[in-house]
Protein backbone atom coordinates (compact mmCIF):
# COMPACT_ATOMS: atom_id res chain seq x y z
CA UNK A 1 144.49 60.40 72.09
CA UNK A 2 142.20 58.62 74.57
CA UNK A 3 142.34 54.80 75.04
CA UNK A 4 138.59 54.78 76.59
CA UNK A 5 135.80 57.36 75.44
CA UNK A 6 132.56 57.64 76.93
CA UNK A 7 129.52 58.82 74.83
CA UNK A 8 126.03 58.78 74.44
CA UNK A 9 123.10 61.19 72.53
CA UNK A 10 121.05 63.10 74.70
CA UNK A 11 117.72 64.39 73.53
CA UNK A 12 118.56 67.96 73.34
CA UNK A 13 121.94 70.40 73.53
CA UNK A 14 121.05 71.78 77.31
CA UNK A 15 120.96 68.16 78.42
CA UNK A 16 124.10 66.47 80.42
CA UNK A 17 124.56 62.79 81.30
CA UNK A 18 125.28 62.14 84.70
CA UNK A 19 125.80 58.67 83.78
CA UNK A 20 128.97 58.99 81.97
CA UNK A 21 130.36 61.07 85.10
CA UNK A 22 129.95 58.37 87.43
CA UNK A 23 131.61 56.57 84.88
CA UNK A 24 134.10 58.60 84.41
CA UNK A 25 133.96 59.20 88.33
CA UNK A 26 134.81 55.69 88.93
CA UNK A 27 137.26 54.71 86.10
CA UNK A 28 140.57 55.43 88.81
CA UNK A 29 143.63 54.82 87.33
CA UNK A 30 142.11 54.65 83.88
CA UNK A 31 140.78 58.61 84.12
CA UNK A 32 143.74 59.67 82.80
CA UNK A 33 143.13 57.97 79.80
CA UNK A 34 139.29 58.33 79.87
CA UNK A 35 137.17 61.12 77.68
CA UNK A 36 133.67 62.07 78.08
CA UNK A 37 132.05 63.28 74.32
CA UNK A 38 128.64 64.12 74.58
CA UNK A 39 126.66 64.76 71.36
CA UNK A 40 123.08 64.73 70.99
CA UNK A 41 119.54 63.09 68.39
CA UNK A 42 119.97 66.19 66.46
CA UNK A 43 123.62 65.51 65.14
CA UNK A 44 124.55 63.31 62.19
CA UNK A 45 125.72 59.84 63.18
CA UNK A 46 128.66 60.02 60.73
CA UNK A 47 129.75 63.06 62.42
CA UNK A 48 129.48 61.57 65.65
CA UNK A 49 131.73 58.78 64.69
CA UNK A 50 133.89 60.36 63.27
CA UNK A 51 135.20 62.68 65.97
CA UNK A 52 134.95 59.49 68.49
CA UNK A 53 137.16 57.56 66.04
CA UNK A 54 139.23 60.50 66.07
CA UNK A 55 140.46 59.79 69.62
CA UNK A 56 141.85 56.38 68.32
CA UNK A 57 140.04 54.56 71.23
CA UNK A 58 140.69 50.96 72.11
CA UNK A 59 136.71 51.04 74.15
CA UNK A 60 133.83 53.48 73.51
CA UNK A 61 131.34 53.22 75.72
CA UNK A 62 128.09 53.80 74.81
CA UNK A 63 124.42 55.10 77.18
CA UNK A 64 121.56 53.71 75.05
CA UNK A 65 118.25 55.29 76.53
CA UNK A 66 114.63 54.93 74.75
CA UNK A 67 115.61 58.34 73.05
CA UNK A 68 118.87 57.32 70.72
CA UNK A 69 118.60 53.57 71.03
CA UNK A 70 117.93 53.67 66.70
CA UNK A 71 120.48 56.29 66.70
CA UNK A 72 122.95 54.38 68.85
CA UNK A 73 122.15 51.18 66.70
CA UNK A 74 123.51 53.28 63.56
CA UNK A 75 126.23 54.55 65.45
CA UNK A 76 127.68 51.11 66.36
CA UNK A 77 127.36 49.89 62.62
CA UNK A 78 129.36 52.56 61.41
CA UNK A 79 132.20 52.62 63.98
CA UNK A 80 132.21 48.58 63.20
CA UNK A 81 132.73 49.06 59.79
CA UNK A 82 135.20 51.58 59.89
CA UNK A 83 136.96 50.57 63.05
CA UNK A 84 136.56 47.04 63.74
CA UNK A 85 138.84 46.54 66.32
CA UNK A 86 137.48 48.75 69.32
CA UNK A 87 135.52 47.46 71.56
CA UNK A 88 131.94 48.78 72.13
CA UNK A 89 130.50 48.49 75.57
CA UNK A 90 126.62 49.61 76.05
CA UNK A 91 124.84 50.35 79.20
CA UNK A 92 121.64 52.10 80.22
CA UNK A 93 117.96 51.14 80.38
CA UNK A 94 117.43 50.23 76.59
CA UNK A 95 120.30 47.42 77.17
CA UNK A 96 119.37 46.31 80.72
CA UNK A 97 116.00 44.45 79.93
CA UNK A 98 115.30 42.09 77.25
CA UNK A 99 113.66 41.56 74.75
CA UNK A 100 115.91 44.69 72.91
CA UNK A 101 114.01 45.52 69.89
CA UNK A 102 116.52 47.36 68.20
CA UNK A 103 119.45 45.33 66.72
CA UNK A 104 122.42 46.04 68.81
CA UNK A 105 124.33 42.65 68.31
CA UNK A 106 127.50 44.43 66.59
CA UNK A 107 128.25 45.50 70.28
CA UNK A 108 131.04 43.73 72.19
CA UNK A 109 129.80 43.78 75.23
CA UNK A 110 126.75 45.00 77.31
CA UNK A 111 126.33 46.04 80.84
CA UNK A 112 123.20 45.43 82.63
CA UNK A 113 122.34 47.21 85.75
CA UNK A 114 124.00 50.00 87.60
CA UNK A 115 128.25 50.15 85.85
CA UNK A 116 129.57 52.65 87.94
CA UNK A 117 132.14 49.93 89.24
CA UNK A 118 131.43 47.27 86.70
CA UNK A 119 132.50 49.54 83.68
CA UNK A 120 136.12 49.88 85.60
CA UNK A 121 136.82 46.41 85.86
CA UNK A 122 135.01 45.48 82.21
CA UNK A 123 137.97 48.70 81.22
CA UNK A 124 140.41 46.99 83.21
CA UNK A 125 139.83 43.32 81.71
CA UNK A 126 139.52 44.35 78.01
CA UNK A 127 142.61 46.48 78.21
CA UNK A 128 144.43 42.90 79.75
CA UNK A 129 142.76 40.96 77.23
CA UNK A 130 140.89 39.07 79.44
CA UNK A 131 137.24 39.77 79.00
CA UNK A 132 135.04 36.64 78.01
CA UNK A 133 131.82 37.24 79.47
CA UNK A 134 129.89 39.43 76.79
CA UNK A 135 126.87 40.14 78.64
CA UNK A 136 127.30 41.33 82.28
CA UNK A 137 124.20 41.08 84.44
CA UNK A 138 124.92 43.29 87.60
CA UNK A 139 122.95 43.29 91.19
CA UNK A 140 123.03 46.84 92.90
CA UNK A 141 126.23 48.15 93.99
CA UNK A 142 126.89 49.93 97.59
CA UNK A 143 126.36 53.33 96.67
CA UNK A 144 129.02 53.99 99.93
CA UNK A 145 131.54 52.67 97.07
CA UNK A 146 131.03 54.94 94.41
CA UNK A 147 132.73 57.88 93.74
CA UNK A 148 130.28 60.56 93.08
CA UNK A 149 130.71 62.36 89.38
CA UNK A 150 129.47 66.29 89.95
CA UNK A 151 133.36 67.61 89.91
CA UNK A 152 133.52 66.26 86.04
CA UNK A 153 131.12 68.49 85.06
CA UNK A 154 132.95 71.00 82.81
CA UNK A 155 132.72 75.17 83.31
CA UNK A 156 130.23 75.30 79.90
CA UNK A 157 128.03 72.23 81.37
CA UNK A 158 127.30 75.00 84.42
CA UNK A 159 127.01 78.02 82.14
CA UNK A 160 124.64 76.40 79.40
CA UNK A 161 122.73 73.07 80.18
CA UNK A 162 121.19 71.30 83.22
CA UNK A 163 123.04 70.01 86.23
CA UNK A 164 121.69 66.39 86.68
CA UNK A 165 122.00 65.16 90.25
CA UNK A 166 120.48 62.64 92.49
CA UNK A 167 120.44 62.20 96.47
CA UNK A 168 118.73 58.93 96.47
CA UNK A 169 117.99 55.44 93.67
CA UNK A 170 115.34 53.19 94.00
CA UNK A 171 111.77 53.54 94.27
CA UNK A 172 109.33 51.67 96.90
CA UNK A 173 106.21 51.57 94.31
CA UNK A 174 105.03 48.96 91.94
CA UNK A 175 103.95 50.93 89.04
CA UNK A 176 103.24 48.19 86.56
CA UNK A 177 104.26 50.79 83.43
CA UNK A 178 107.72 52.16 85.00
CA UNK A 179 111.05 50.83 84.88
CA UNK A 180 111.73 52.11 88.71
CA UNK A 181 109.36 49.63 89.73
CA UNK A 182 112.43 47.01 88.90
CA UNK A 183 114.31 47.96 91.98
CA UNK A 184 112.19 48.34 94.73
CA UNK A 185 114.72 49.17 97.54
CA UNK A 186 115.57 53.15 97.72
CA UNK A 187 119.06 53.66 98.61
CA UNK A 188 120.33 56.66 99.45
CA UNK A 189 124.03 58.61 99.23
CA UNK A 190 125.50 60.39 101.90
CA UNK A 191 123.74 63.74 102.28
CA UNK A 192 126.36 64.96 104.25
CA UNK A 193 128.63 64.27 101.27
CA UNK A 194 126.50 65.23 98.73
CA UNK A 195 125.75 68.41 100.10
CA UNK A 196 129.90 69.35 99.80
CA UNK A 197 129.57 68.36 96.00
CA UNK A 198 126.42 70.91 95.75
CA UNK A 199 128.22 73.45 97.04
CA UNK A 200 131.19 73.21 95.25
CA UNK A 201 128.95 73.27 92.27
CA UNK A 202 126.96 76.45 93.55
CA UNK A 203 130.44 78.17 94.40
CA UNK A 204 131.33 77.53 90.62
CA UNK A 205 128.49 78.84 89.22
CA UNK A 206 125.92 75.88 88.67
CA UNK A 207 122.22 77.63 89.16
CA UNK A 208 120.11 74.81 87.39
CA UNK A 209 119.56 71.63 89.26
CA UNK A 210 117.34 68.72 87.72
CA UNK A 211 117.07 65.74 90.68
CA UNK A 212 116.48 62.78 89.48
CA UNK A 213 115.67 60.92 92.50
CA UNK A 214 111.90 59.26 91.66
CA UNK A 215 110.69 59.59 95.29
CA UNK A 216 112.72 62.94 96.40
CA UNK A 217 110.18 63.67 99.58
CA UNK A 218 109.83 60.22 100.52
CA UNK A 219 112.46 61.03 103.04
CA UNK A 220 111.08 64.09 104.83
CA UNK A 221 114.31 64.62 106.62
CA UNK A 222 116.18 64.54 103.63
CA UNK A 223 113.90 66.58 101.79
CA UNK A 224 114.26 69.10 104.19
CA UNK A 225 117.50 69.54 104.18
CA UNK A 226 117.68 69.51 100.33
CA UNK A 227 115.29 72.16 100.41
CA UNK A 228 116.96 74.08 102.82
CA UNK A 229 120.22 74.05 100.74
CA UNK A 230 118.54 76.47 97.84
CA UNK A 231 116.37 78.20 100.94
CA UNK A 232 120.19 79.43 101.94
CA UNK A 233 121.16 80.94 98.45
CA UNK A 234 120.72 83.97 97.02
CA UNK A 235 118.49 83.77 94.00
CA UNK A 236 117.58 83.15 90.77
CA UNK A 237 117.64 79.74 90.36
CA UNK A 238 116.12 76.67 89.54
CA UNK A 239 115.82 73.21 91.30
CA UNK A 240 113.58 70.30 89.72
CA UNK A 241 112.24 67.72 91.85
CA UNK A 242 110.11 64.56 91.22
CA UNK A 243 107.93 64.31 94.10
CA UNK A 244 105.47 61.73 95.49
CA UNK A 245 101.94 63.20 95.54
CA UNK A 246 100.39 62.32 98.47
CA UNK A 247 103.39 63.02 100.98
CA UNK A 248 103.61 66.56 101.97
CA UNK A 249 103.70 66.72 105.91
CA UNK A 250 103.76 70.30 107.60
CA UNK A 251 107.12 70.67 107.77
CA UNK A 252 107.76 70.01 103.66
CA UNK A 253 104.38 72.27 103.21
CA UNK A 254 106.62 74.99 104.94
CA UNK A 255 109.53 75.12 103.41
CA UNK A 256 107.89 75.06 100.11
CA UNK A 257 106.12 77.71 100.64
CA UNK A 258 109.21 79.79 101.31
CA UNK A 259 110.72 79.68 97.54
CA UNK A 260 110.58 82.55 95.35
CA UNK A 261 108.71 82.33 92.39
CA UNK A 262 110.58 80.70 89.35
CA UNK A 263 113.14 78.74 92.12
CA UNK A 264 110.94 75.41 92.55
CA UNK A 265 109.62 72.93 90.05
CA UNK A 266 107.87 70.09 91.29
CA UNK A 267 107.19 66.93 89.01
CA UNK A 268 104.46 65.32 90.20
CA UNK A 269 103.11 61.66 88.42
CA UNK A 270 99.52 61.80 88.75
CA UNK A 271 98.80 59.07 85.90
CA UNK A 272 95.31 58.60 86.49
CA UNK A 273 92.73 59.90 88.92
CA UNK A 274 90.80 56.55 88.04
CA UNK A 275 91.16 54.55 91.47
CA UNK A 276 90.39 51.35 89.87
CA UNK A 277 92.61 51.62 86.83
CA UNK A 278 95.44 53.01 89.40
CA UNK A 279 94.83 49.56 91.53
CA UNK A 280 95.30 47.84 87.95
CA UNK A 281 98.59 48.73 87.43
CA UNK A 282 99.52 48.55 91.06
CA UNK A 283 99.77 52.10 91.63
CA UNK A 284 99.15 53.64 95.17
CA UNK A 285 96.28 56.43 94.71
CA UNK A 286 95.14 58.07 98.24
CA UNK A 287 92.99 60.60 96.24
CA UNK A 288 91.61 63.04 99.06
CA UNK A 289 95.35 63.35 99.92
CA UNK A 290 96.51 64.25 96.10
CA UNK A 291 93.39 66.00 95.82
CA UNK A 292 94.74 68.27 98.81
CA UNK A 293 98.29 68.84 98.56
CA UNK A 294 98.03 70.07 94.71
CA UNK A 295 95.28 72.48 96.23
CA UNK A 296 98.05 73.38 98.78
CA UNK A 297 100.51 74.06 96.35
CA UNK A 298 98.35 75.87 93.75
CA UNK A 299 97.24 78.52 96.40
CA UNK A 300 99.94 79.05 98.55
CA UNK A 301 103.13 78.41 97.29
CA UNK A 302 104.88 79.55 94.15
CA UNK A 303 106.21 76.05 93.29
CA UNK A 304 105.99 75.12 89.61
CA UNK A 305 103.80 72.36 89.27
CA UNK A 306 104.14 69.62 86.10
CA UNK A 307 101.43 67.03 86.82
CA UNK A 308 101.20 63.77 84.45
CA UNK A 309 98.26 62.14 82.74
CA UNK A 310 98.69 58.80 80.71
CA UNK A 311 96.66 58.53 78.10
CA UNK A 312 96.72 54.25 77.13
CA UNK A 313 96.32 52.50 80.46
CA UNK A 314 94.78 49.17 80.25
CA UNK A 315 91.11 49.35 81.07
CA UNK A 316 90.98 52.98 80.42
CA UNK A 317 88.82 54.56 78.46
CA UNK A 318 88.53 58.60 76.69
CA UNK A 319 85.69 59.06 79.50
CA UNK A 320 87.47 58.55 82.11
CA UNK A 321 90.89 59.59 80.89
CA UNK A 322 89.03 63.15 80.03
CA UNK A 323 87.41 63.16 83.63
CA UNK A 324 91.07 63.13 85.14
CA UNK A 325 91.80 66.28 83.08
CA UNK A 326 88.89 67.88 83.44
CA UNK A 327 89.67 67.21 87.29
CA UNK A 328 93.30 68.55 87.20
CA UNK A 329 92.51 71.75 85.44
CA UNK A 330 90.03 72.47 87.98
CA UNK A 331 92.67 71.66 91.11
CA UNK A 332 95.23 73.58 89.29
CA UNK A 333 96.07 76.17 86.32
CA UNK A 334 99.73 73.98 86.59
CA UNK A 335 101.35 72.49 83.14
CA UNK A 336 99.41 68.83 82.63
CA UNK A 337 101.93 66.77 80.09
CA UNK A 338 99.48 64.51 78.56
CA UNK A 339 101.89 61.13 77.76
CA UNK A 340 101.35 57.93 75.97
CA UNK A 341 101.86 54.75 77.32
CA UNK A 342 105.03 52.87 76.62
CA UNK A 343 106.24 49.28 76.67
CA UNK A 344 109.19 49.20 78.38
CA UNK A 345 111.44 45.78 78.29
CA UNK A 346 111.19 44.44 81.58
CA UNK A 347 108.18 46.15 82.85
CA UNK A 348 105.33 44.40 84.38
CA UNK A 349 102.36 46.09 82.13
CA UNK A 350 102.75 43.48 79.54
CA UNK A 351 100.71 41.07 81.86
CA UNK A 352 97.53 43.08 80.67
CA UNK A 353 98.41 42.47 76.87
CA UNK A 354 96.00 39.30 76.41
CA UNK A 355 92.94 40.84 79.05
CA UNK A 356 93.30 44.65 77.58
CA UNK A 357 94.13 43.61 74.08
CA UNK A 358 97.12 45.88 74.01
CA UNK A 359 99.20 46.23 71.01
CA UNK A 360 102.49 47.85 71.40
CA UNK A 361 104.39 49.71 68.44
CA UNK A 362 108.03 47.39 68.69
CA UNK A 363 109.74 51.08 67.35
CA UNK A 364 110.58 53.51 69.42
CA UNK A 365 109.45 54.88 71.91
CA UNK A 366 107.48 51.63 71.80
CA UNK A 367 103.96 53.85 72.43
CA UNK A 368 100.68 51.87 72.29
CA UNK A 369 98.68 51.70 69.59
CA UNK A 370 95.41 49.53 70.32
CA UNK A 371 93.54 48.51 73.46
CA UNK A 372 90.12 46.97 74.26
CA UNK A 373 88.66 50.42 75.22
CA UNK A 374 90.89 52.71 73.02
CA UNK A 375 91.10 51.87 68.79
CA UNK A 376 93.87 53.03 67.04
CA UNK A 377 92.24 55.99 66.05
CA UNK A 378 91.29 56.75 69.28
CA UNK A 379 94.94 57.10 69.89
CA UNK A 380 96.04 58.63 67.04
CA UNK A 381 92.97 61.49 67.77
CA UNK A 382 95.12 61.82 71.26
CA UNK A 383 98.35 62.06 70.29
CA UNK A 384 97.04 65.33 68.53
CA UNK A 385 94.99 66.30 71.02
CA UNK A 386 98.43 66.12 73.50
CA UNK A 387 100.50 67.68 71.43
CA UNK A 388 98.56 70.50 70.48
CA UNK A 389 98.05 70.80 74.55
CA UNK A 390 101.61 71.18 74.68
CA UNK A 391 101.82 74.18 71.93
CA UNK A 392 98.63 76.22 73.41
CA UNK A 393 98.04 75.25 77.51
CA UNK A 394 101.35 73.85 79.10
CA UNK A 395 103.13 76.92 76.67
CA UNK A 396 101.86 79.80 78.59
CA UNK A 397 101.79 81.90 75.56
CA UNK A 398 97.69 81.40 75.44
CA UNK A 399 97.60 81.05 79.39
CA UNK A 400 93.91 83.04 79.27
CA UNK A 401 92.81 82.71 75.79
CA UNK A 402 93.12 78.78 75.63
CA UNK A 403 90.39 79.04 78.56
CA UNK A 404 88.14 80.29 75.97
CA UNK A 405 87.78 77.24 74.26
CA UNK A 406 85.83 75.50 77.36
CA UNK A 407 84.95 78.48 79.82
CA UNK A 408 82.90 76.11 81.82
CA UNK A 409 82.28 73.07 80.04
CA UNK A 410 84.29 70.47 80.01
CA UNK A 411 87.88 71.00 79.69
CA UNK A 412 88.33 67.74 78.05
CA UNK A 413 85.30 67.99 75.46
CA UNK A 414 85.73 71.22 74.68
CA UNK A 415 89.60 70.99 73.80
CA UNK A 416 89.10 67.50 71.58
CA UNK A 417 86.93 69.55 69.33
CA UNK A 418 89.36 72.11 69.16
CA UNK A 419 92.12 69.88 68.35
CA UNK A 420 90.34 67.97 66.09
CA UNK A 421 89.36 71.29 64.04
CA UNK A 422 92.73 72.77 64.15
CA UNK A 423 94.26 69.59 62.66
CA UNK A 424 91.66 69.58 59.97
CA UNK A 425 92.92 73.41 59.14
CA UNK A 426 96.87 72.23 59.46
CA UNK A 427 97.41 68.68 58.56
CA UNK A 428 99.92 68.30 60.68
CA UNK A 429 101.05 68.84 64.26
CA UNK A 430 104.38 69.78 63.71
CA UNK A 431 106.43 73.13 62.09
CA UNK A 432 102.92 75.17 63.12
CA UNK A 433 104.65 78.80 63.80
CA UNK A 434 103.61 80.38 67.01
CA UNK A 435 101.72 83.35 64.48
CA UNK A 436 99.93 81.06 62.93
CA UNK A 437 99.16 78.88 65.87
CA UNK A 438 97.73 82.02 67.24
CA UNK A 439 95.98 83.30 64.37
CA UNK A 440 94.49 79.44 64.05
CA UNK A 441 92.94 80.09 67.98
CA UNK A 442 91.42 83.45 67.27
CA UNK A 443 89.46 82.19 64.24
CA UNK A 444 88.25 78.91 66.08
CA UNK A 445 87.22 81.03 69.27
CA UNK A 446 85.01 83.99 67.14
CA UNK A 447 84.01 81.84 64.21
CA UNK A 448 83.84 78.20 65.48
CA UNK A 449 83.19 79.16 69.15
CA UNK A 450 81.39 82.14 68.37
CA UNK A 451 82.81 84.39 71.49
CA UNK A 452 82.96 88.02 70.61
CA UNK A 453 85.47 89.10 68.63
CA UNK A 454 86.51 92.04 70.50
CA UNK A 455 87.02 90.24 73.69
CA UNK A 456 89.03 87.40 72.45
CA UNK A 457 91.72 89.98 71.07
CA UNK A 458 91.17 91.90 74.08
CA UNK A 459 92.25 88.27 76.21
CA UNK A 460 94.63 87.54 73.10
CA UNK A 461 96.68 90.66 73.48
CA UNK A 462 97.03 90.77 77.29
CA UNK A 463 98.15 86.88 77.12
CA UNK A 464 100.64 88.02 74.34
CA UNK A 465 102.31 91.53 75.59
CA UNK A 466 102.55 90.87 78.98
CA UNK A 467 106.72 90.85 78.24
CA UNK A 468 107.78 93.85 76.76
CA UNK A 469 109.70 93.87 73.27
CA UNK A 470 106.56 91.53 71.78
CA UNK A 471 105.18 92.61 68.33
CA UNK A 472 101.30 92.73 67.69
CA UNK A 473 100.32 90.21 65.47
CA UNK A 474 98.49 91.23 62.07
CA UNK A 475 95.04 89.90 62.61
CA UNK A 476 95.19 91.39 66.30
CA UNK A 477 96.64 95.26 65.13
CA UNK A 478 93.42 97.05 64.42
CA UNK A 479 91.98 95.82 67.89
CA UNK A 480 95.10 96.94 69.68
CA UNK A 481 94.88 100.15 68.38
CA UNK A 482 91.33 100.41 69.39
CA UNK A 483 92.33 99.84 73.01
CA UNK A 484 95.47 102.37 72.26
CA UNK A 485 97.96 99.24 72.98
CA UNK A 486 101.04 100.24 70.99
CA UNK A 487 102.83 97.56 68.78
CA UNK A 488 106.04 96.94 70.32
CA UNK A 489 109.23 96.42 68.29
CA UNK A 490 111.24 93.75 69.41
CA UNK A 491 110.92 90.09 68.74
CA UNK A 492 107.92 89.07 66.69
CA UNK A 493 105.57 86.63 67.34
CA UNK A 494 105.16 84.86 70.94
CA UNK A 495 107.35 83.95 73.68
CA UNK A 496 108.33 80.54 73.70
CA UNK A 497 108.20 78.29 76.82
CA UNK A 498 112.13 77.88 78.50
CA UNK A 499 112.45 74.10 78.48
């Protein structure tokens, strides 16, 4: 039995929190009676209380992110009902702005800010029976005082999900849409520190690491040495970093360029390519510069790209929102994730609400639904359109054939007819099987599109059997056995994208 237990859902299984481990990390003499239970959306909230309340815990703290806040609202009734006498402590971004527009009152108390100390001594004061103050509003802590929390992640965390780590917090930009905007100083940890922990973590077997630093090659020094860490190992693996677009001296260009295909990821915000609806929401756009350094990395370097579009920005409109993509694709054959804007508590975007008409949904993930230049349709029509992006471009199992649909028109044009013709076939956007999604693409390229027949299953089959053990699908078999490609047994269907 654990006195304290800290929890929280994460969107999906391969997931870890690193905020419970600097909780954890920092709890000192209270470890020893200190628990970490992860669980994630997908599991039943009864379940999930019930192996908490299991424990017999005095405290449960709870991380309450955009992702499980209606989750973690249900979760806190329940363990009130049945357990009234623990104390429920809630931290994270969903609890550290107001207004919160899920009901979380049934919580004791609620930390806002960094609580990698102030979770110790909220522990400490409960456990005394001397905590009064319900709502805890705390200014950043020395990260020189924290005790960092990679050693508490467990043998199966390495084997099966992603190592979360960070070398820096903060971010120096004003982005009127992004919570990071909030604290506007970057701090960093002690690389020569940090770069122990990694080790340790490499030596035990940890090959997947997702930084979560905002602004990781803001610091070139830094970067470099980060970069020269995974330069030093012995591949395969796989190191995620969020990276600021138009900062990529010589010396980062370099050592990029040196990683093995499959080793890098680089997350890269683009937003907008509109320079007056980037000066709108106070974001920094030196275009020629972006403009460059994707080029740089598309050609020569085999860095992973994810660049990020926003569809929802006030003052935007489709036009120009579909001359950013149309721009991107041509810079780049990198995944685009096509977002909606959200209405984060304590955000700055909400000045534009009276000017750009914006109307915010006040249920999660709090997307908008209505601007002056966008209707509610229009919105609705993109939601589609990004998600059926998602299944066909960003997938890679179409990486040729989804080309088809705009050759060399306009990306953007070309692919809102499609998605507007595929949901008219389907209904829906979701439980579409990769067969059918595929079978849906060859009849809107030869019978909408009108491109021969022969060459689209000629495109379709090299897209699909590139890895061996893949199956020929039924409306493609007679036109691989005219160009004498065997069907392969194996797995059926297409190869779906490693999250």
């Amino acid at each position: 039995m654990k006195k304290i237990l800290l929890t929280t859902l994460n969107s999906r299984f391969t997931h870890t929190s690193i905020a419970l481990r600097y909780l954890y990390a920092n709890l000192k003499e209270l470890q020893d009676d200190a628990m970490i239970l992860e669980f994630s959306i997908n599991d039943a909230v009864q379940n999930i209380a019930e192996k908490l309340l299991a424990h017999k815990p005095e405290i449960i703290g709870i991380g309450v992110y955009i992702w499980n806040v209606s989750y973690v609202s249900e979760l806190i009734h329940l363990l009130k009902k049945v357990s009234p006498n623990t104390k429920i402590i809630l931290g994270g971004p969903e609890v550290s702005h107001e207004p919160f527009r899920v009901n979380l009152d049934s919580a004791d108390f609620i930390i806002q800010g960094e609580g990698d100390i102030a979770f110790y001594e909220l522990c400490v004061a409960i456990l005394n029976n001397s905590a009064t103050q319900r709502v805890i509003k705390m200014s950043l802590p020395s990260l020189k005082n924290i005790a960092l929390p990679y050693r508490f992640y467990t043998d199966d965390d390495i084997k099966n999900r992603y190592i979360y780590v960070e070398a820096s917090r903060g971010c120096p930009f004003e982005c009127e849409f992004c919570l990071s905007s909030m604290d506007e100083k970057v701090r960093a940890f002690d690389l020569n520190v940090l770069l122990e922990e990694f080790e340790l973590l490499w030596q035990r077997g940890a090959r997947n690491f997702k930084f979560i630093d905002r602004t990781f090659n803001l610091n070139i020094k830094t970067a470099n040495r980060l970069l020269d860490f995974f330069l030093e190992k012995k591949p395969p693996y796989f190191a995620h970093f969020e990276v600021v677009p138009d900062h990529f001296p010589d010396s980062l260009k370099a050592k990029i360029s040196l990683f093995p295909e499959g080793a890098l990821q680089l997350e890269i915000g683009i937003q907008t390519l509109n320079s007056e609806i980037a000066a709108n929401i106070s974001r920094p756009l030196k275009l020629e510069k972006i403009k460059e350094n994707i080029k740089f990395l598309q050609d020569e370097t085999n860095a992973h790209m994810h660049l990020d579009l926003i569809v929802g920005l006030p003052g935007e409109t489709l036009e120009s929102f579909g001359a950013n993509l149309d721009e991107l694709v041509r810079l780049s054959n990198s995944e685009i994730q096509i977002g909606i804007l959200k209405k984060l508590s304590g955000t700055y975007i909400n000045r534009h609400d009276i000017e750009c008409k914006m109307i915010y949904s006040d249920i999660p993930p709090y997307d908008v639904l209505q601007t002056s230049t966008l209707s509610f349709e229009d919105i609705q029509i993109m939601k589609r359109f990004s998600r059926f992006w998602d299944l066909t471009y960003n997938s890679g199992n179409f990486k040729q054939s989804v080309k088809l649909i705009w050759q060399e028109q306009s990306v953007f044009e070309r692919f809102y007819d499609f998605s507007a013709w595929i949901y008219s076939q389907t209904d829906s956007t979701w439980k579409i099987s990769l067969q059918r999604l595929g079978e849906l693409l060859f009849t809107y390229l030869c019978e909408i599109k009108g491109v021969n027949t022969e060459f689209v299953a000629k495109t379709m089959l090299e897209d699909m059997m590139k890895l061996k053990g893949r199956a020929v699908a039924h409306y493609l078999k007679k036109y691989a056995d005219n160009l004498n490609i065997n069907n392969k047994k194996g797995t059926s269907g297409f190869n779906k994208r490693q999250q």
